[in-house]
C-alpha atoms as a PDB file:
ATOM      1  CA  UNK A   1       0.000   0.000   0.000  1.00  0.00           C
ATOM      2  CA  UNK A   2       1.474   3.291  -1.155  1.00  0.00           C
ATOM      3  CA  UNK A   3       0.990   6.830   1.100  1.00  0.00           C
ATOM      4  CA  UNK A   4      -1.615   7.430  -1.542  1.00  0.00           C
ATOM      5  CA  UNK A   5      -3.399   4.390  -0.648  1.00  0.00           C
ATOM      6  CA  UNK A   6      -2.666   2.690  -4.389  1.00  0.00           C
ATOM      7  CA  UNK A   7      -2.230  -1.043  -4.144  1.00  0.00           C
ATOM      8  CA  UNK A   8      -0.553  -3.798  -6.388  1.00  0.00           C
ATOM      9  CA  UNK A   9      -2.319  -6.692  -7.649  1.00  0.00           C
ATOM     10  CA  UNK A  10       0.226  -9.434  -8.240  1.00  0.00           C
ATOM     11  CA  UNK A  11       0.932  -9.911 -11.888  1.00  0.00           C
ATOM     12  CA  UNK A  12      -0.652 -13.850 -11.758  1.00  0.00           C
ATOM     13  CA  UNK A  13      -3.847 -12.358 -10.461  1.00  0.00           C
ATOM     14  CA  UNK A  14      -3.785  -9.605 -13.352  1.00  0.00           C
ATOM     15  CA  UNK A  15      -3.510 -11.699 -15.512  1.00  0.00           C
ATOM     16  CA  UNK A  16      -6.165 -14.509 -14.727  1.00  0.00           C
ATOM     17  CA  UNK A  17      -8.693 -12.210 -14.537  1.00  0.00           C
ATOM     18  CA  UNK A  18      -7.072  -9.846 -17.398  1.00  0.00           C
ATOM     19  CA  UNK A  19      -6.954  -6.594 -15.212  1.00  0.00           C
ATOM     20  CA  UNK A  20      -4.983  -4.194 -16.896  1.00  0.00           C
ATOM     21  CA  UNK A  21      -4.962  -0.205 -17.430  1.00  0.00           C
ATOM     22  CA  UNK A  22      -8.161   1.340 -17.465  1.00  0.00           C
ATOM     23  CA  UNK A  23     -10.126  -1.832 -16.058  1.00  0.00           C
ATOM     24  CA  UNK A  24     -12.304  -0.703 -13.594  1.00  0.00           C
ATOM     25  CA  UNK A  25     -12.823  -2.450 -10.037  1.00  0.00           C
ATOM     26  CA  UNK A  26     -14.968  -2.008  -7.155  1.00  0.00           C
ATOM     27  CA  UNK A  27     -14.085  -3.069  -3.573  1.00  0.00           C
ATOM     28  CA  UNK A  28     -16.346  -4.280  -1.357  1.00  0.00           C
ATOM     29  CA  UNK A  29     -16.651  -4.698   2.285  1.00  0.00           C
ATOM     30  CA  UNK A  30     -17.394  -8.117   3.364  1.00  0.00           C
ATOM     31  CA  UNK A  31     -17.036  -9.919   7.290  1.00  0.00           C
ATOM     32  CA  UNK A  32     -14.057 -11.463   5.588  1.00  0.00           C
ATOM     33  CA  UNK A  33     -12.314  -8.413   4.669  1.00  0.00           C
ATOM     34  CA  UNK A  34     -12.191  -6.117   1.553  1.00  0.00           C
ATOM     35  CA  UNK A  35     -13.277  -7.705  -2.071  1.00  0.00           C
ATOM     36  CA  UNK A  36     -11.684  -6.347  -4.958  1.00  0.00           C
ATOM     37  CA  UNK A  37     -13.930  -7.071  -8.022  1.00  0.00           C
ATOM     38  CA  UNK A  38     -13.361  -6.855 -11.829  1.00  0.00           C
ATOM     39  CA  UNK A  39     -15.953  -4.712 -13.246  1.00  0.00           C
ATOM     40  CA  UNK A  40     -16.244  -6.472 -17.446  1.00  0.00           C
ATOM     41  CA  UNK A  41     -16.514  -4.036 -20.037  1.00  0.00           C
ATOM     42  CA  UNK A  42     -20.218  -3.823 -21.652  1.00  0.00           C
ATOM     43  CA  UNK A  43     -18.062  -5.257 -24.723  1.00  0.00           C
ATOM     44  CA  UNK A  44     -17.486  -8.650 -22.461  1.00  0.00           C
ATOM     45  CA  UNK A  45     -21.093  -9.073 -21.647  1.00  0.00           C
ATOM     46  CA  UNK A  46     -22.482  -9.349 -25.181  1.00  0.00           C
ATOM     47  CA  UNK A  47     -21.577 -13.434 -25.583  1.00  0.00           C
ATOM     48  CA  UNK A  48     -23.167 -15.042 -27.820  1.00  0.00           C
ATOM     49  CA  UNK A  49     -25.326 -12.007 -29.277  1.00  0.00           C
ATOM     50  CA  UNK A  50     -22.185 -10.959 -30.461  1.00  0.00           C
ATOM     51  CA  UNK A  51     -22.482 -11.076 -34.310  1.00  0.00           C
ATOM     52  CA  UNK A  52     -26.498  -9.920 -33.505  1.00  0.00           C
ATOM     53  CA  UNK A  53     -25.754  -6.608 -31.970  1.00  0.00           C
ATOM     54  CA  UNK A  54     -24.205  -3.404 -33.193  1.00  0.00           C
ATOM     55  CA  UNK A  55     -22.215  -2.259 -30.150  1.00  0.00           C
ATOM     56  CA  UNK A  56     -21.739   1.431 -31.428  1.00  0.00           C
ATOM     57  CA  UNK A  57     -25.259   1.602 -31.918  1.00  0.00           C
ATOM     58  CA  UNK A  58     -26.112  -0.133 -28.468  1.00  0.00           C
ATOM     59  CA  UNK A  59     -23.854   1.644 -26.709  1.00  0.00           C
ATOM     60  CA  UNK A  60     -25.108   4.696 -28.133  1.00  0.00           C
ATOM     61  CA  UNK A  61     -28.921   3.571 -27.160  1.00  0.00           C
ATOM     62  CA  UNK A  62     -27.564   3.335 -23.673  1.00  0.00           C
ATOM     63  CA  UNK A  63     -26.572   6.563 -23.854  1.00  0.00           C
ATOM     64  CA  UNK A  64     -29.827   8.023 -25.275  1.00  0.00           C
ATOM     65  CA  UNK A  65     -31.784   6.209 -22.280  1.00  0.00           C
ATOM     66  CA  UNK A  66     -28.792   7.187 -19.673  1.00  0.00           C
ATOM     67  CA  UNK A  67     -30.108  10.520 -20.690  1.00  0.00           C
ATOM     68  CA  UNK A  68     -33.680  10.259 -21.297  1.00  0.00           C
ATOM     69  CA  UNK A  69     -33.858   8.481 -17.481  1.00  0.00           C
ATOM     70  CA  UNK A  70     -32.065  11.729 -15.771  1.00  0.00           C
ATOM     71  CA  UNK A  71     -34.724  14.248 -16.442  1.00  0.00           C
END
């Protein structure tokens, strides 16, 4: 842990669950301790709709609704 409070994950770990720069994360507070969590791109989610779906044009549906849904 760094004085900024910046920690390593060890490079096995990065790579197993292919964490690398600008992967995002969210830690969570459990009884057994802190959770770190891999947060998968929208990109990763898509499976086997892959060759269905547009992602451009999904992604910029999501948008649209994102902010449609704020007002």
């Amino acid at each position: 842990m760094t004085r900024k409070g910046q920690v390593t994950v060890p490079v096995e770990l990065r790579r197993k669950y292919s964490i690398s720069q600008g992967v995002k994360v969210f830690f969570e507070d459990s009884p057994a301790g802190i959770v770190l969590k891999v947060i998968p791109r929208f990109q990763d989610l898509i499976g086997a709709d892959a060759d269905k779906v547009d992602l451009d044009q999904t992604l910029k549906k999501l948008d649209k609704m994102r902010s449609e849904d704020r007002y």
